[in-house]
N, C-alpha and C. Protein backbone atom coordinates (compact mmCIF):
# COMPACT_ATOMS: atom_id res chain seq x y z
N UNK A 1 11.75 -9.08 8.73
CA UNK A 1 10.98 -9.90 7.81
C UNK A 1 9.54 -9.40 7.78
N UNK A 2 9.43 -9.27 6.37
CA UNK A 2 7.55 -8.83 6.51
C UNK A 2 6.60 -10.07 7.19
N UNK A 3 5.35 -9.22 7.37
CA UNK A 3 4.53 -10.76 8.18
C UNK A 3 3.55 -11.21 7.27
N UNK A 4 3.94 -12.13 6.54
CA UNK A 4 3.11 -12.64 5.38
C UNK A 4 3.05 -14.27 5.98
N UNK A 5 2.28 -14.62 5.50
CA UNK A 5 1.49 -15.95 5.45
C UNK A 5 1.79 -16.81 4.45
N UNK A 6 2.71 -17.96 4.92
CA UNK A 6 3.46 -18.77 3.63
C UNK A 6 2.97 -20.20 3.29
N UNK A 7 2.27 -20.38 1.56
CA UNK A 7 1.49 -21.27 1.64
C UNK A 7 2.23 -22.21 0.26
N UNK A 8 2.46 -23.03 0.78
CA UNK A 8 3.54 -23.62 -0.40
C UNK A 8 2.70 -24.98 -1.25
N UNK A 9 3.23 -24.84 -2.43
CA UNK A 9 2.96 -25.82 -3.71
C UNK A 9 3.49 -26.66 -4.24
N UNK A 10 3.29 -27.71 -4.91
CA UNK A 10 3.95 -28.93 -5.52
C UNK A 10 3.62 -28.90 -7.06
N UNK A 11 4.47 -29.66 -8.34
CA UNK A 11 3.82 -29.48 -9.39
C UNK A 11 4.21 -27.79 -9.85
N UNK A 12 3.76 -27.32 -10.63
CA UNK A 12 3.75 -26.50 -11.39
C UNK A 12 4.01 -24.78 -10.47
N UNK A 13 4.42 -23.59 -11.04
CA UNK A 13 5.03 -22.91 -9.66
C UNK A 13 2.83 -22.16 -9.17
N UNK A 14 3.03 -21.64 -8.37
CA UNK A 14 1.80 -21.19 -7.74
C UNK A 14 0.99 -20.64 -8.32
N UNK A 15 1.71 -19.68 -9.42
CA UNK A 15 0.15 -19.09 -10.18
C UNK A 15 -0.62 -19.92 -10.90
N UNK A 16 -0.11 -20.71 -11.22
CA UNK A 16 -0.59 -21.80 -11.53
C UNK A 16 -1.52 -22.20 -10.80
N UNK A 17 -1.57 -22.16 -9.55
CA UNK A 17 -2.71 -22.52 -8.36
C UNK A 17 -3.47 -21.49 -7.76
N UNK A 18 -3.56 -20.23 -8.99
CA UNK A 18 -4.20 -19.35 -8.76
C UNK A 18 -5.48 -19.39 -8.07
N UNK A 19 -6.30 -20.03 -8.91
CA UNK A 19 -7.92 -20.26 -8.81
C UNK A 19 -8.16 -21.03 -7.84
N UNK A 20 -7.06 -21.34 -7.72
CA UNK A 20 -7.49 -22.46 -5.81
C UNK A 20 -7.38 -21.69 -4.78
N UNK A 21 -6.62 -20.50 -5.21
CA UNK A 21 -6.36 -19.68 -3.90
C UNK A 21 -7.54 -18.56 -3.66
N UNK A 22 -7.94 -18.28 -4.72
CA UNK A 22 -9.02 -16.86 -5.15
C UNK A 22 -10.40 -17.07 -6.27
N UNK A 23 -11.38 -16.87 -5.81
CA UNK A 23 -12.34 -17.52 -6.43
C UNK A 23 -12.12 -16.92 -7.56
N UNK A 24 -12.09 -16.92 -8.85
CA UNK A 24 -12.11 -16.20 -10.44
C UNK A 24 -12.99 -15.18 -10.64
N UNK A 25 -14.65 -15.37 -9.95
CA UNK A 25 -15.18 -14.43 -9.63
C UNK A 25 -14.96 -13.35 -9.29
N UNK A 26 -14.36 -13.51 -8.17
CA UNK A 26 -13.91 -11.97 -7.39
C UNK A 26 -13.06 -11.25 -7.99
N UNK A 27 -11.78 -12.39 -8.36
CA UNK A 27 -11.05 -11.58 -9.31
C UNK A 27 -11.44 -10.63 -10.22
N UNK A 28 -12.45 -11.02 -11.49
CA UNK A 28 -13.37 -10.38 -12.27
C UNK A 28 -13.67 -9.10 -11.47
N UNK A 29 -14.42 -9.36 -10.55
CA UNK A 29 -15.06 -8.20 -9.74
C UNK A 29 -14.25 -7.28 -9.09
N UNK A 30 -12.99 -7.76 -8.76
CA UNK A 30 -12.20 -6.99 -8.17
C UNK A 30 -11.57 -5.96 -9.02
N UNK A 31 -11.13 -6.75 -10.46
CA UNK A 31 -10.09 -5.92 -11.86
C UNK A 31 -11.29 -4.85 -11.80
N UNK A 32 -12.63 -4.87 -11.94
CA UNK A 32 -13.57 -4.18 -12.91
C UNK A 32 -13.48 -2.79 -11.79
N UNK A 33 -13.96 -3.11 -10.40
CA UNK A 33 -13.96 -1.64 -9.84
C UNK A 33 -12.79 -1.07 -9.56
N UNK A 34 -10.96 -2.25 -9.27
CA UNK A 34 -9.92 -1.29 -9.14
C UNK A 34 -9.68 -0.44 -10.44
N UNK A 35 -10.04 -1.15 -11.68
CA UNK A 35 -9.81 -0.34 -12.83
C UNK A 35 -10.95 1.16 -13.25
N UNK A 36 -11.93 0.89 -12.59
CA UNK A 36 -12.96 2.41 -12.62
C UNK A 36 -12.47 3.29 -11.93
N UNK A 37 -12.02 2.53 -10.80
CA UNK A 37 -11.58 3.84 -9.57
C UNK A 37 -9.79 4.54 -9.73
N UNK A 38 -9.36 3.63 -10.70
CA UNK A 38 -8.28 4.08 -10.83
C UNK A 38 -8.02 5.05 -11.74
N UNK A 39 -9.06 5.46 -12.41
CA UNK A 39 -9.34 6.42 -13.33
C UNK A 39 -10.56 8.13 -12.86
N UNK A 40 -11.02 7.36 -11.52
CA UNK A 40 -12.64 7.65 -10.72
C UNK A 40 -11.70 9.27 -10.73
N UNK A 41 -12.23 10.43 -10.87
CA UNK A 41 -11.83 11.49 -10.50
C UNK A 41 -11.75 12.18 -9.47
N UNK A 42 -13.21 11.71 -8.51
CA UNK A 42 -14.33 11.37 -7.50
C UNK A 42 -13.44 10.91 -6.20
N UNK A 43 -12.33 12.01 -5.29
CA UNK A 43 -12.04 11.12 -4.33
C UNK A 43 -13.48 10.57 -3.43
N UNK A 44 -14.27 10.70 -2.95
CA UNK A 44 -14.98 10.44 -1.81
C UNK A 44 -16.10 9.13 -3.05
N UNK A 45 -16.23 9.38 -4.02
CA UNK A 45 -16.76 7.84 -5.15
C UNK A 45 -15.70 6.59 -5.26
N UNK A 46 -14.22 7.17 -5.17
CA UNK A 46 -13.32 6.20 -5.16
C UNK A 46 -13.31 5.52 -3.67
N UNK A 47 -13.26 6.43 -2.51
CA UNK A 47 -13.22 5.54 -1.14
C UNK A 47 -14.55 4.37 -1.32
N UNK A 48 -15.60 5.57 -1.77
CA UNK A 48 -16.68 4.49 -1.80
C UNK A 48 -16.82 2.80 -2.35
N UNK A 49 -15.93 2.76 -3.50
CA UNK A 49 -16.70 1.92 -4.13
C UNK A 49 -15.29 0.66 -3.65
N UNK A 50 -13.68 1.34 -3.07
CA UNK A 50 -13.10 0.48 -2.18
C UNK A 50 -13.38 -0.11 -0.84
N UNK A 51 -14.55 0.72 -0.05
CA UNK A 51 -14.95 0.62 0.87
C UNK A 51 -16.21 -0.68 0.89
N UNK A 52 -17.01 -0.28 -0.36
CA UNK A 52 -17.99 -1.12 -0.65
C UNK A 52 -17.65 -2.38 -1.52
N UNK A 53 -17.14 -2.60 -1.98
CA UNK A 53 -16.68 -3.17 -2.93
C UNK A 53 -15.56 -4.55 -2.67
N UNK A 54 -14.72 -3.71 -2.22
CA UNK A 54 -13.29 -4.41 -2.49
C UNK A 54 -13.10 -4.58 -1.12
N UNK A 55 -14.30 -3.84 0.18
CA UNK A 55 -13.79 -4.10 1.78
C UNK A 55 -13.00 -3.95 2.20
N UNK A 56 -12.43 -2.58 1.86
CA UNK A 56 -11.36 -2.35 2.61
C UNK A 56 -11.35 -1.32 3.48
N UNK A 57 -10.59 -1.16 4.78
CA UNK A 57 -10.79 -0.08 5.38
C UNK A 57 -9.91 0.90 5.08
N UNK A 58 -11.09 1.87 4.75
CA UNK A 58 -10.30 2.97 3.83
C UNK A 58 -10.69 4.54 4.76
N UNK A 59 -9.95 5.40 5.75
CA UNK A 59 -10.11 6.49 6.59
C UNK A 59 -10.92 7.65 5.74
N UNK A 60 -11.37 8.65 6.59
CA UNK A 60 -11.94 9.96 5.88
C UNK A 60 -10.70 10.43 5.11
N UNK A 61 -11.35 11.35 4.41
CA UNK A 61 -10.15 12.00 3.58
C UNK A 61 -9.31 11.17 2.77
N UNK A 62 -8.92 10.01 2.89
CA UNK A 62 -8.22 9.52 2.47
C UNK A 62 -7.94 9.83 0.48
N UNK A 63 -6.85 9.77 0.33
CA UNK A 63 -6.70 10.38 -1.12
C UNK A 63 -5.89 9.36 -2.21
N UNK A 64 -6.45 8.72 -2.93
CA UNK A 64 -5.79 7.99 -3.86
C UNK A 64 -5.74 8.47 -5.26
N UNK A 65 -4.71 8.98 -5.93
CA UNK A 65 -4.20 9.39 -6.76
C UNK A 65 -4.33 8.65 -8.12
N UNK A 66 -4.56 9.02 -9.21
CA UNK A 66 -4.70 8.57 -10.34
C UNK A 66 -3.79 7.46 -10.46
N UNK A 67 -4.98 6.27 -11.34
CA UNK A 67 -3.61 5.10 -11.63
C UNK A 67 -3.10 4.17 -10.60
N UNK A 68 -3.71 4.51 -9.33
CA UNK A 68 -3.23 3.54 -8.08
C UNK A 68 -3.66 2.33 -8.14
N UNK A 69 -2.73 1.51 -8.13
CA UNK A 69 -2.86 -0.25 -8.44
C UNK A 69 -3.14 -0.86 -7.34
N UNK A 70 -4.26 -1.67 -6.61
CA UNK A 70 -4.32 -2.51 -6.01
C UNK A 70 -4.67 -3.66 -5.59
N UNK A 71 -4.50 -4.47 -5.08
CA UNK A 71 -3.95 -6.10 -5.23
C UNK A 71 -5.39 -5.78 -5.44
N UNK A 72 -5.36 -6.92 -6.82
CA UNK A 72 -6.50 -7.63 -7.76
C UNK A 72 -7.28 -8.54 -6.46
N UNK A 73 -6.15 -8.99 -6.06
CA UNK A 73 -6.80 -10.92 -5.43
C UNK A 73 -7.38 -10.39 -4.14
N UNK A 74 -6.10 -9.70 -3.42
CA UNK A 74 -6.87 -9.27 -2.20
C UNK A 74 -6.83 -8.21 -1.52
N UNK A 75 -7.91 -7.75 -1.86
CA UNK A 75 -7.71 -5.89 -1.72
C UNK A 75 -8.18 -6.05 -0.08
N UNK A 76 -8.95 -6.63 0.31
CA UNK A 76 -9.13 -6.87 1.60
C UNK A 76 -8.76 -6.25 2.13
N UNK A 77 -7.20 -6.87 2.04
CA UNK A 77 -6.08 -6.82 3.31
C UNK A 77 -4.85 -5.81 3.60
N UNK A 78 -6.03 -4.84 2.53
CA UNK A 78 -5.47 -3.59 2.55
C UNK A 78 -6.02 -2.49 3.43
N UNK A 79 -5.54 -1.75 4.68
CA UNK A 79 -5.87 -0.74 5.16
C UNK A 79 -5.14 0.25 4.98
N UNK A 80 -6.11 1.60 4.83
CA UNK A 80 -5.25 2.85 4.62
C UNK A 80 -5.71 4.04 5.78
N UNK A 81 -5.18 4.89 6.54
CA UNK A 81 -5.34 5.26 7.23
C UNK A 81 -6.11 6.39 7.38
N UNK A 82 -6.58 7.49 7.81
CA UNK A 82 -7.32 8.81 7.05
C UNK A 82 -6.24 9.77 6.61
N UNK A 83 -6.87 10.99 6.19
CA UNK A 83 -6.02 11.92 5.85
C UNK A 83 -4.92 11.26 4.98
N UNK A 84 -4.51 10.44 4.55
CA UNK A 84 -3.40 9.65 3.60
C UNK A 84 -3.57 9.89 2.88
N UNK A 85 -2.36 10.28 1.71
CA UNK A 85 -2.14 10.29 0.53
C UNK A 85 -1.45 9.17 -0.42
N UNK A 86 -1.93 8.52 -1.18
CA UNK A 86 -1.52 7.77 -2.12
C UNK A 86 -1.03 7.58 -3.45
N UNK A 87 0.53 8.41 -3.96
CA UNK A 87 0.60 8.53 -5.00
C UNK A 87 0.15 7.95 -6.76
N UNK A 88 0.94 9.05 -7.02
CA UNK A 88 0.20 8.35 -8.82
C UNK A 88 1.05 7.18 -8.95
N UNK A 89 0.05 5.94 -9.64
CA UNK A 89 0.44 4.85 -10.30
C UNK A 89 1.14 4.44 -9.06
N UNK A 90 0.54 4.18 -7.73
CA UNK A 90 1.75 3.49 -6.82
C UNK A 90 0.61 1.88 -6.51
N UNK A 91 1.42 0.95 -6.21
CA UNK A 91 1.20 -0.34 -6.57
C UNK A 91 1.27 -1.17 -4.90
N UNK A 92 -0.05 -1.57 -4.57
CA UNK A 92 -0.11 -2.08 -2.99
C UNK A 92 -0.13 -3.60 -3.61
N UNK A 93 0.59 -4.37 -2.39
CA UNK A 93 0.23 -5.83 -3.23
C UNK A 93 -0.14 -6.33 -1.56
N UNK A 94 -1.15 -7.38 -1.36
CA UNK A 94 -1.52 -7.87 -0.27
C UNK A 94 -1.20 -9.72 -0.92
N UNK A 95 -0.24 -9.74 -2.32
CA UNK A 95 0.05 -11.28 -2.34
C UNK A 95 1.46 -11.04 -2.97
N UNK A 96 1.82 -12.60 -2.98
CA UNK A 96 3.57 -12.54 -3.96
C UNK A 96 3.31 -14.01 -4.29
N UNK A 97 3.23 -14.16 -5.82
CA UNK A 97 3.24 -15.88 -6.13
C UNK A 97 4.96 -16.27 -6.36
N UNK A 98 5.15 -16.87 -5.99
CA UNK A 98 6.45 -17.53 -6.04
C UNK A 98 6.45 -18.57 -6.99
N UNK A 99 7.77 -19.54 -6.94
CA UNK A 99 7.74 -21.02 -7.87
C UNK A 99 7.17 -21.86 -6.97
N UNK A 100 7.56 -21.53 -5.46
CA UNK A 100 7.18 -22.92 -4.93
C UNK A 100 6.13 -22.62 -3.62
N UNK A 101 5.67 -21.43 -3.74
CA UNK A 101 4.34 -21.01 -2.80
C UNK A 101 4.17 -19.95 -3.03
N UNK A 102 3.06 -19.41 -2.52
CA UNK A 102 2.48 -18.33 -2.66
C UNK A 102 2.47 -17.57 -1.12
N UNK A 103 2.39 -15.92 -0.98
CA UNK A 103 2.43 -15.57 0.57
C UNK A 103 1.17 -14.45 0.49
N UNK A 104 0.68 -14.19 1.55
CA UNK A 104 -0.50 -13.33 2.23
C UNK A 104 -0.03 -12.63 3.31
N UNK A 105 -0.13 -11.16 2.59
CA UNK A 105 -0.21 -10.51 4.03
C UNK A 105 -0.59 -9.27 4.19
N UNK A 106 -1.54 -9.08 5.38
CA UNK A 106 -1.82 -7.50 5.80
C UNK A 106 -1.17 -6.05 5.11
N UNK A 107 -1.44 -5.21 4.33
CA UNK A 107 -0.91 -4.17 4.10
C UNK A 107 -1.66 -2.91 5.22
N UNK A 108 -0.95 -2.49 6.35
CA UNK A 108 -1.77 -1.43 7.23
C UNK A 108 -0.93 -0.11 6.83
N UNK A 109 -1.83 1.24 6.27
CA UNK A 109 -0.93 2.31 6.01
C UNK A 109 -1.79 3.38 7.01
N UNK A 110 -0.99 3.72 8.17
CA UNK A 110 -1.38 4.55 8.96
C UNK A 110 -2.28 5.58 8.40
N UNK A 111 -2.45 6.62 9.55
CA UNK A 111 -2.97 8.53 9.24
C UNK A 111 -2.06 9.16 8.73
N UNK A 112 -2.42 10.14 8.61
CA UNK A 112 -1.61 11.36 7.71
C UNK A 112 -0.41 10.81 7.56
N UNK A 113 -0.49 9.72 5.77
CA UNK A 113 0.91 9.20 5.69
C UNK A 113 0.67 9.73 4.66
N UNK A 114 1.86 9.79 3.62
CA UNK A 114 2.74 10.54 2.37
C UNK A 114 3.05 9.56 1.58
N UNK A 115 2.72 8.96 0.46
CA UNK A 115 3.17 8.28 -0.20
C UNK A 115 3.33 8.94 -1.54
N UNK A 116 4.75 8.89 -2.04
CA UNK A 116 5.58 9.33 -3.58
C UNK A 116 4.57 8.80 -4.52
N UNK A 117 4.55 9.19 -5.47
CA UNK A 117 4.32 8.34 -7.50
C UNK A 117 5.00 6.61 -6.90
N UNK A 118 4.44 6.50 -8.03
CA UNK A 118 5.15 5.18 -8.60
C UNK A 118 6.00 4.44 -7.88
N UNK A 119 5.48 4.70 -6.07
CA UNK A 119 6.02 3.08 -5.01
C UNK A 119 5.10 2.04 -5.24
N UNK A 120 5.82 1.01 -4.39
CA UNK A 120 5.50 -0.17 -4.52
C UNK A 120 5.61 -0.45 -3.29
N UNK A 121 4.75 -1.17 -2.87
CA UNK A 121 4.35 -1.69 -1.58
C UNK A 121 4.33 -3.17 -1.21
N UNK A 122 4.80 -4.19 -0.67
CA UNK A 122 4.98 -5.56 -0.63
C UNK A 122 3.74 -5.95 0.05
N UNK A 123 3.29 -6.86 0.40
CA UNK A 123 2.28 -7.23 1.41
C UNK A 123 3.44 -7.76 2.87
N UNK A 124 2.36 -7.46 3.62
CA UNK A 124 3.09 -7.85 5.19
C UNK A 124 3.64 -6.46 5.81
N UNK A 125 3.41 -5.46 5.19
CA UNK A 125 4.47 -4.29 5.80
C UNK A 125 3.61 -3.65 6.47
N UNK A 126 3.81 -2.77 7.64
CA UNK A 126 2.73 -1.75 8.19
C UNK A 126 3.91 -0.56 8.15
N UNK A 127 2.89 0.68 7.93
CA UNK A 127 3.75 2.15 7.74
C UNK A 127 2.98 3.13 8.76
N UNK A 128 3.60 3.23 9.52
CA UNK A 128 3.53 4.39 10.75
C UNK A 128 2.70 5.68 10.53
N UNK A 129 1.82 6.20 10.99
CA UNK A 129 1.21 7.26 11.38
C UNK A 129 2.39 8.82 11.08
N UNK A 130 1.93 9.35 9.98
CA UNK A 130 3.04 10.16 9.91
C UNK A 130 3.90 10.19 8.86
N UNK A 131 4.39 8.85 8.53
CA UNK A 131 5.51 8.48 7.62
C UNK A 131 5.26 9.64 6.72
N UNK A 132 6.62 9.29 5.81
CA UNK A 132 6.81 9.77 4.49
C UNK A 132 7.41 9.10 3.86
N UNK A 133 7.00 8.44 2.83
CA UNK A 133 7.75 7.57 1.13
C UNK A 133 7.49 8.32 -0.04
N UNK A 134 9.12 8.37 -0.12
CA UNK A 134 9.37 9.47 -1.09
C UNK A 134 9.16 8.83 -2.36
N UNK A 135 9.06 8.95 -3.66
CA UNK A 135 8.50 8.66 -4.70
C UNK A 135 9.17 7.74 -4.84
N UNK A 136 9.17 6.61 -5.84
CA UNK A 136 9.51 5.43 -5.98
C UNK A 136 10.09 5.09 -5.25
N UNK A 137 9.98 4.32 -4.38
CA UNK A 137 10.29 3.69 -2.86
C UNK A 137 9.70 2.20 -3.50
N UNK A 138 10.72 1.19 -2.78
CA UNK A 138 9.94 -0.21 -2.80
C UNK A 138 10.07 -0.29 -1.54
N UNK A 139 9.00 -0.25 -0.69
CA UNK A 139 8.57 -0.68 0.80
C UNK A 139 8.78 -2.06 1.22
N UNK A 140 9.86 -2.79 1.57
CA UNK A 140 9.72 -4.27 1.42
C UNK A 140 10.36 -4.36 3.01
N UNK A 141 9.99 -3.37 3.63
CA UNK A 141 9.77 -3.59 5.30
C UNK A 141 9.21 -2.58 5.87
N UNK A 142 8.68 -2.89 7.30
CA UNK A 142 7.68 -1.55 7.94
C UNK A 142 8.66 -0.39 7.84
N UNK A 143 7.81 0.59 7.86
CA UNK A 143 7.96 1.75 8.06
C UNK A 143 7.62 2.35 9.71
N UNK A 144 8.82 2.70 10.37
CA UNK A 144 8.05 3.74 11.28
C UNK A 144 7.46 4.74 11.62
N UNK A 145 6.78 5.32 12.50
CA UNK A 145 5.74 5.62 12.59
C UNK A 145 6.21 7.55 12.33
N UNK A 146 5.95 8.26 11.58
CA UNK A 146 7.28 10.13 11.39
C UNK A 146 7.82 9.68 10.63
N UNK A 147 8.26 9.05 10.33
CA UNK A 147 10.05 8.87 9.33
C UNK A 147 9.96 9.05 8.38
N UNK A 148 10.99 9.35 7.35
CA UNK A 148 11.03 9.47 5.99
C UNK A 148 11.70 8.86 5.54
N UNK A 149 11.31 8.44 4.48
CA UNK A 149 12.02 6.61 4.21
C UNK A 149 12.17 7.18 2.12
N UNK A 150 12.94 6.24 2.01
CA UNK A 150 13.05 6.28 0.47
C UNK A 150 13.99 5.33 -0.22
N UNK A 151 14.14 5.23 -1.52
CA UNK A 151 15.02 4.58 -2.28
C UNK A 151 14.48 2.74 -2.72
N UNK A 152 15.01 2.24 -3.23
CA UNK A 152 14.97 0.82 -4.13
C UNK A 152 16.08 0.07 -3.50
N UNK A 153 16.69 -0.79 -2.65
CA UNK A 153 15.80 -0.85 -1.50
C UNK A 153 15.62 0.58 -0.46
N UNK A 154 14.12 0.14 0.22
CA UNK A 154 13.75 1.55 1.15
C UNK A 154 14.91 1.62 2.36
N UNK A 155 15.41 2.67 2.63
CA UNK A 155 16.30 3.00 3.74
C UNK A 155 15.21 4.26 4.43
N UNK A 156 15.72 3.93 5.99
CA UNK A 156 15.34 5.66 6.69
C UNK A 156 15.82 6.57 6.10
N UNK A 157 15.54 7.83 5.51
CA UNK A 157 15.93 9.17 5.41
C UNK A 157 16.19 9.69 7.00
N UNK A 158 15.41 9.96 7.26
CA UNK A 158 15.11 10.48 8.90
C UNK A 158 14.56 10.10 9.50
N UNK A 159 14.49 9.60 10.99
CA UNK A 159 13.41 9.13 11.74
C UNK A 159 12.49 10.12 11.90
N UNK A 160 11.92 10.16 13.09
CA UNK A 160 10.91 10.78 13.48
C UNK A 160 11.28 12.06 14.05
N UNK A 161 12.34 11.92 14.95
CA UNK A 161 12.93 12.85 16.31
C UNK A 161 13.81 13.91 15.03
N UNK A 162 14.00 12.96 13.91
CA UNK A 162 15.29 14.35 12.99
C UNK A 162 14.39 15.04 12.71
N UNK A 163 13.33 14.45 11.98
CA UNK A 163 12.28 15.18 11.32
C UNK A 163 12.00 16.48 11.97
N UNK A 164 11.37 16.21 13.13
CA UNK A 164 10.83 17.24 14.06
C UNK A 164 11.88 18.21 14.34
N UNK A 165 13.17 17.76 14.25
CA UNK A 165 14.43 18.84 14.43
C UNK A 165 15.01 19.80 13.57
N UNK A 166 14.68 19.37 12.26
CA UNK A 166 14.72 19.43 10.84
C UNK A 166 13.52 21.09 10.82
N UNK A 167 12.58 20.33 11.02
CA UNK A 167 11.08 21.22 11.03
C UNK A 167 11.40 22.72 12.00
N UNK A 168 11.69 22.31 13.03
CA UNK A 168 12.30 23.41 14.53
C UNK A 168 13.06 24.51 13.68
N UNK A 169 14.12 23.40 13.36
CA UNK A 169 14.88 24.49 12.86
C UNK A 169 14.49 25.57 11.71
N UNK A 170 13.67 24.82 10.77
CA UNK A 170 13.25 25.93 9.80
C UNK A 170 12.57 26.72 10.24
N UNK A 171 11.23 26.17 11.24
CA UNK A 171 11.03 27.28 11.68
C UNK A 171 11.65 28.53 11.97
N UNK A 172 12.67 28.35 12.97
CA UNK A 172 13.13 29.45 13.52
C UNK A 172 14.04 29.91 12.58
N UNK A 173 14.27 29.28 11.80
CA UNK A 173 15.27 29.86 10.51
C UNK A 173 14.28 31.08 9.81
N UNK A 174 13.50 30.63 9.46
CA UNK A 174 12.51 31.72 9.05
C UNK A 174 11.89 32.95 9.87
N UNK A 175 12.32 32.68 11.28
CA UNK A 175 11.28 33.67 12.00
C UNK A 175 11.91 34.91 12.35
């Protein structure tokens, strides 16, 4: 189970109880710089203005790819690790409104992680130091820490230990 934070509603379903949850302000403020930076050409202007801006902890190097969507409401609670790559048009969410509550949760994306195009990321998940998500992946549980993960729903490709065995071998295949 992801580790999200479950906050439930009466009356009408939750988005509806948007503005109670997230000041409208921020929202505003939040659409205006994820939408500059999602266009920003500027990796080290784009960390910046997530770093400054939207408060998030965002590593050196870190690389976000054209088109990368992230949670409007709460970019916060988004960490990305250094050296990370963040594919095109891939979509972090740190909320999920439901009919009958709304949930919160931590998105942590390790170091030198790999992320495909066009995944999707749930809130509550943490992804391992290393990983790999292969292009459209819906992440809707952690990732460990090497592995290569993929598919709608995400399955392991390889853990960590194949990987490295995988790697061995080419090496010496080649040498």
């Amino acid at each position: 189970m992801r580790k999200t934070d479950r906050h439930f509603v009466s009356g009408s379903n939750s988005l509806w109880h948007v503005y109670r949850t997230v000041p409208f302000l921020k929202v505003v403020k939040n659409f205006i710089v994820i939408q500059l930076a999602r266009y920003m050409p500027f990796l080290p202007v784009k960390n910046w203005l997530y770093r400054t801006f939207l408060r998030m902890e965002v590593g050196q190097q870190a690389a976000f790819a054209l088109m990368v969507m992230l949670d409007v409401m709460f970019p916060e609670k988004i960490s990305v690790g250094r050296n990370t790559v963040i594919g095109y048009n891939t979509t972090i969410l740190a909320h999920e409104y439901l009919i009958d509550e709304y949930r919160l949760g931590d998105v942590e994306i390790g170091a030198e992680v790999m992320i495909g195009a066009n995944t999707t990321i749930l809130p509550g998940v943490t992804i391992g130091d290393g990983a790999v998500v292969s292009a459209g992946t819906l992440v809707h549980k952690d990732v460990p820490a090497g592995s290569f993960v993929g598919g709608n729903p995400m399955q392991i490709i390889y853990t960590k230990e194949q990987r490295e065995k995988k790697e061995r071998e080419k090496e010496l295949g080649s040498s």
